[in-house]
N, C-alpha and C. Protein backbone atom coordinates (compact mmCIF):
# COMPACT_ATOMS: atom_id res chain seq x y z
N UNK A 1 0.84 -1.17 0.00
CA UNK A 1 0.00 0.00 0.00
C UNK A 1 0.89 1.25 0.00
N UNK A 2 0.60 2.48 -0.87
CA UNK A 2 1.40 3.64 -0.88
C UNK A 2 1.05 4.28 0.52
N UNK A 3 1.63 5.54 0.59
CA UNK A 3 2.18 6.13 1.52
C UNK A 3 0.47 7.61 1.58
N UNK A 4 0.79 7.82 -0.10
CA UNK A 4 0.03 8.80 -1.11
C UNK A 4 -0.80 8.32 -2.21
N UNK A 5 -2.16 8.74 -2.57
CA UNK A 5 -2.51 8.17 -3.38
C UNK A 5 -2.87 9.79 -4.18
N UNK A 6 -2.67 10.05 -5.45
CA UNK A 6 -3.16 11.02 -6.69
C UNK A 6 -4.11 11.30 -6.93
N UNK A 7 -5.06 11.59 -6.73
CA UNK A 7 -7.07 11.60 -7.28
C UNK A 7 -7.14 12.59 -7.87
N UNK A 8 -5.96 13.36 -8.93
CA UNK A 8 -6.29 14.75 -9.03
C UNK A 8 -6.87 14.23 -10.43
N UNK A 9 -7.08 13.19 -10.98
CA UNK A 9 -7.90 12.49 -12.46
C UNK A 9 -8.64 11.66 -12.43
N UNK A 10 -9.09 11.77 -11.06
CA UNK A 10 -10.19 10.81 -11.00
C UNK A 10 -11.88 11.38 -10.84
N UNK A 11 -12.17 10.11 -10.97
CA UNK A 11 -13.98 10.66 -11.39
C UNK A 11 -14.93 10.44 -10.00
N UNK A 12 -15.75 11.00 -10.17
CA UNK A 12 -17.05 10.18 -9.54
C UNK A 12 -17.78 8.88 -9.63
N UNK A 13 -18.19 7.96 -9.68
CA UNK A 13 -18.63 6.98 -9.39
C UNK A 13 -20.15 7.41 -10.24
N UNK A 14 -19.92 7.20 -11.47
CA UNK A 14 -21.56 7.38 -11.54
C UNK A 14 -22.64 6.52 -10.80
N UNK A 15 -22.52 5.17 -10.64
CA UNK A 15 -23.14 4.54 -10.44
C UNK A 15 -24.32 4.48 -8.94
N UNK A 16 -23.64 5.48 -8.12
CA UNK A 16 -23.90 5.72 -6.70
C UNK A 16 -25.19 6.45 -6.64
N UNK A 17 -26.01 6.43 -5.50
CA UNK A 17 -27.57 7.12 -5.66
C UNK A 17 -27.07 8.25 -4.88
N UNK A 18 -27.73 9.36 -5.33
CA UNK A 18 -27.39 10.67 -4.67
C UNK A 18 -27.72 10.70 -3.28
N UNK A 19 -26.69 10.83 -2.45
CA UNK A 19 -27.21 11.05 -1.03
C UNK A 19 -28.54 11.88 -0.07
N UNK A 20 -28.57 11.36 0.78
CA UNK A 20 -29.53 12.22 1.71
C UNK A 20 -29.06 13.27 2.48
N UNK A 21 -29.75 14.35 2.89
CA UNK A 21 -29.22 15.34 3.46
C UNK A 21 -29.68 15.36 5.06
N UNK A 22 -29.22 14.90 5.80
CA UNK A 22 -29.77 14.57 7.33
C UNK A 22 -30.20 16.36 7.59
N UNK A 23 -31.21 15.88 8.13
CA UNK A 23 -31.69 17.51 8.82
C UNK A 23 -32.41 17.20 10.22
N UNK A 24 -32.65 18.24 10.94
CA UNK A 24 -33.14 17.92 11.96
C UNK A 24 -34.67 19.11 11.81
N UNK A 25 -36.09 18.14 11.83
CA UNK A 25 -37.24 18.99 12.05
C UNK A 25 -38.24 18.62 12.94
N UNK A 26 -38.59 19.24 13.60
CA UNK A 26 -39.22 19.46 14.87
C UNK A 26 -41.32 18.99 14.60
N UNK A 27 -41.60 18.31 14.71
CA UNK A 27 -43.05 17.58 14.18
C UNK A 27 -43.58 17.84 15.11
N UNK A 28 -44.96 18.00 15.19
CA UNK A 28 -46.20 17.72 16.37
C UNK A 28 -46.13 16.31 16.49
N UNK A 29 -46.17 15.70 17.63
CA UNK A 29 -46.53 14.32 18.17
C UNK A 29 -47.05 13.58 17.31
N UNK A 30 -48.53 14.04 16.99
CA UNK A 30 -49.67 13.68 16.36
C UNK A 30 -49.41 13.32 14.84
N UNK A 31 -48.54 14.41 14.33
CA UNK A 31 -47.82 13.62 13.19
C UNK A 31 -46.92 12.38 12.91
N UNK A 32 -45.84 12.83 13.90
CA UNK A 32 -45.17 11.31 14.33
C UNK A 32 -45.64 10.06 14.31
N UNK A 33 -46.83 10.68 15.57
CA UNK A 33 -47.72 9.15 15.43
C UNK A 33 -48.30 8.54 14.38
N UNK A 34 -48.91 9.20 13.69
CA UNK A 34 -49.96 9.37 12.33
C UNK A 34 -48.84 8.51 11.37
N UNK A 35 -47.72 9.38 10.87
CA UNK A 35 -47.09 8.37 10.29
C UNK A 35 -46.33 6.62 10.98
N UNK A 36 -46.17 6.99 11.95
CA UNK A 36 -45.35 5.94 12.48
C UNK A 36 -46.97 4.82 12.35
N UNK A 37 -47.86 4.85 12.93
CA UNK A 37 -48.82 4.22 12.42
C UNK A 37 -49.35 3.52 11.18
N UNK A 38 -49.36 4.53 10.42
CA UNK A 38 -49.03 3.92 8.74
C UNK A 38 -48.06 3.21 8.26
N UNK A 39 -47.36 3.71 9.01
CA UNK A 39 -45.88 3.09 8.17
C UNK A 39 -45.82 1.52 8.84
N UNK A 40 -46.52 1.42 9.97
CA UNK A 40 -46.16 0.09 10.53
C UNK A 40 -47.78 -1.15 9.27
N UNK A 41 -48.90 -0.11 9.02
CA UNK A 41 -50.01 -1.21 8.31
C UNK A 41 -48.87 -1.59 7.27
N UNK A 42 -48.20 -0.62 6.69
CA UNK A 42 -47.54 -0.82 4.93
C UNK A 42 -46.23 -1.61 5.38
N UNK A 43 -46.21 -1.91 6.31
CA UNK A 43 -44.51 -2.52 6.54
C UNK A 43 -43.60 -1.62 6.28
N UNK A 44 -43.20 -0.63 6.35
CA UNK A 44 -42.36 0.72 6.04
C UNK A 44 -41.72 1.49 7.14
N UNK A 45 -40.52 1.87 7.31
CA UNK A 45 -40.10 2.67 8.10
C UNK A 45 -40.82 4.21 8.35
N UNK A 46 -41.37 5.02 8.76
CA UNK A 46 -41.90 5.59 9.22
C UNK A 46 -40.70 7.14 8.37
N UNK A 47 -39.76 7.08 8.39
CA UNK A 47 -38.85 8.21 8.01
C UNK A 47 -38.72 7.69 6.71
N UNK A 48 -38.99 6.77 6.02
CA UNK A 48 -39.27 6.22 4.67
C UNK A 48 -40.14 6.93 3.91
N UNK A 49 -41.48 6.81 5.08
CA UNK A 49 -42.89 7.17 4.64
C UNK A 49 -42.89 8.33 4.48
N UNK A 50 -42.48 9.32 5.46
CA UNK A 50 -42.48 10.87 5.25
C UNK A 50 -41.52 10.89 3.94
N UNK A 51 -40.15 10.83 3.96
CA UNK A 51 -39.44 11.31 3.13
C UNK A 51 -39.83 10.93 1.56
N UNK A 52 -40.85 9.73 1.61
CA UNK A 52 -41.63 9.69 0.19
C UNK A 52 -42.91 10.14 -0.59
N UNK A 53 -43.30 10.40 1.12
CA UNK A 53 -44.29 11.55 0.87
C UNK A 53 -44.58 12.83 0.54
N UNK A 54 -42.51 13.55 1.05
CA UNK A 54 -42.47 14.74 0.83
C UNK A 54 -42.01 14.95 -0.88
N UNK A 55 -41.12 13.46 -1.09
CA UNK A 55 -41.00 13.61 -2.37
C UNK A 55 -42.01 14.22 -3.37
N UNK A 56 -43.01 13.14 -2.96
CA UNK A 56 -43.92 13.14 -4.30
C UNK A 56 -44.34 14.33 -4.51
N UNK A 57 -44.39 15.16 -3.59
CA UNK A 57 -44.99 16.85 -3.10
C UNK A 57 -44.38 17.46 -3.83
N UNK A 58 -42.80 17.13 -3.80
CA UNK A 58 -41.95 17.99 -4.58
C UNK A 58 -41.66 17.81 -5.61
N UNK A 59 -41.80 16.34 -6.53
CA UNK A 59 -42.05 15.98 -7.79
C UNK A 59 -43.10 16.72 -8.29
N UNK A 60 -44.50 16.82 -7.72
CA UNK A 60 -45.53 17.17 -8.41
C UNK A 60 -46.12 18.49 -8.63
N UNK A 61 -44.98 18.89 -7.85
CA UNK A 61 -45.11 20.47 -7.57
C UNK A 61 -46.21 21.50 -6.43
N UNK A 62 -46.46 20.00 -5.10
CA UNK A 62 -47.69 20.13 -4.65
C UNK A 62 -47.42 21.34 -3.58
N UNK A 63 -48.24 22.50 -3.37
CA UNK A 63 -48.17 23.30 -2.19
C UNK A 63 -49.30 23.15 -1.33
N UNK A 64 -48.66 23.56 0.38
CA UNK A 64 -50.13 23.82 0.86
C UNK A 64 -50.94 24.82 0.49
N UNK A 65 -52.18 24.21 0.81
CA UNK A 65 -53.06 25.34 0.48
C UNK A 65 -53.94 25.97 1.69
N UNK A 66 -53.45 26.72 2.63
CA UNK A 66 -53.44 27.10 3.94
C UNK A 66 -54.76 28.07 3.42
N UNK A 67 -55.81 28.62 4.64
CA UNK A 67 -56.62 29.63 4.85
C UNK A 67 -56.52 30.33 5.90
N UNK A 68 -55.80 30.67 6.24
CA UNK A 68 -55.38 31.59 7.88
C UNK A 68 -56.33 32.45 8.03
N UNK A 69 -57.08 32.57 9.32
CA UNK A 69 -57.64 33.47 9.39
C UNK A 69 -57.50 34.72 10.43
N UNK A 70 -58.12 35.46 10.17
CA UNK A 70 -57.79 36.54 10.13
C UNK A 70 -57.40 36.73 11.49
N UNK A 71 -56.39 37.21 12.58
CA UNK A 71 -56.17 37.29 13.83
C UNK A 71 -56.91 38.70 14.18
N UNK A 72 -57.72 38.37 15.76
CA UNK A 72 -58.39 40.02 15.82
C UNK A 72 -57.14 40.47 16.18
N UNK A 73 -58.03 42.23 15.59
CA UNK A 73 -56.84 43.22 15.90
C UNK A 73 -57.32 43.51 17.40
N UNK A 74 -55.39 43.75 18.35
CA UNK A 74 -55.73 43.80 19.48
C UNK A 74 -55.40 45.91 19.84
N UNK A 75 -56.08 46.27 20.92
CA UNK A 75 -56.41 47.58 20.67
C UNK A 75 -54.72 47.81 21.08
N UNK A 76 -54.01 48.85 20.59
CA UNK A 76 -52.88 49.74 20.74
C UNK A 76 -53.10 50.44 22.51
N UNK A 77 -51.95 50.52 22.90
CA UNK A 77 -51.51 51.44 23.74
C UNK A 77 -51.93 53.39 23.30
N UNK A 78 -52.96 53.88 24.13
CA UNK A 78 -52.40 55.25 23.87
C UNK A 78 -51.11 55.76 23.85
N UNK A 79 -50.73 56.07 23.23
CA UNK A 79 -49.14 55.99 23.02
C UNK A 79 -48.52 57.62 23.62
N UNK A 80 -50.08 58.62 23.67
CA UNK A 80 -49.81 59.89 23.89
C UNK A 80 -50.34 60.29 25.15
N UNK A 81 -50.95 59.52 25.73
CA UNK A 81 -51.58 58.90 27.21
C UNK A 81 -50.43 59.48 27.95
N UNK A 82 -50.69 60.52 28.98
CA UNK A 82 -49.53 60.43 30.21
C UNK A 82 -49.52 59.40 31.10
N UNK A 83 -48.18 58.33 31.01
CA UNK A 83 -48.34 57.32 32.19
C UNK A 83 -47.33 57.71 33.47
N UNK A 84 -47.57 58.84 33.61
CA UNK A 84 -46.56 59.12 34.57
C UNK A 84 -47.41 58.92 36.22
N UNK A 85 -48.42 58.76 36.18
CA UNK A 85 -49.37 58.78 36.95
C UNK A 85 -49.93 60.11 37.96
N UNK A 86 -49.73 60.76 37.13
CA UNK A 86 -49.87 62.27 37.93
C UNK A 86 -51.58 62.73 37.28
């Protein structure tokens, strides 16, 4: 075995599947569960299930389609109010 090996002409490996990008995201319980549930009827890892679920979202170009509503407006501070208490 050398000491040094040269790679300044070497290639990539086409053959290899493009890696995953580990991330860390923060779920409601209820999701967790929801999938981890499914994933156990389908025989599937549960981080399988999401990450093929999010695929397809992003293959298909899917967005949410959220309706937020409207938050009441809460009343302001008199702002010109003396609070000096005099």
């Amino acid at each position: 075995m050398r000491d040094e090996y040269d790679f300044t002409n070497a290639i990539k490996n086409p053959y290899i599947k493009r890696g995953k990008t580990v991330v860390t995201i923060r779920l409601d319980t209820v999701v967790v569960e929801y999938f981890k549930e499914l994933a156990t009827k389908i025989n599937l890892p549960y981080q399988t299930l999401i990450n093929s679920y999010l695929a397809d979202c992003a293959v298909n170009r899917r967005s949410p389609d959220f309706c937020w509503k409207d938050a009441p407006v809460q009343p302001q501070p008199d702002q010109t109010a003396d609070h000096t208490g005099a």
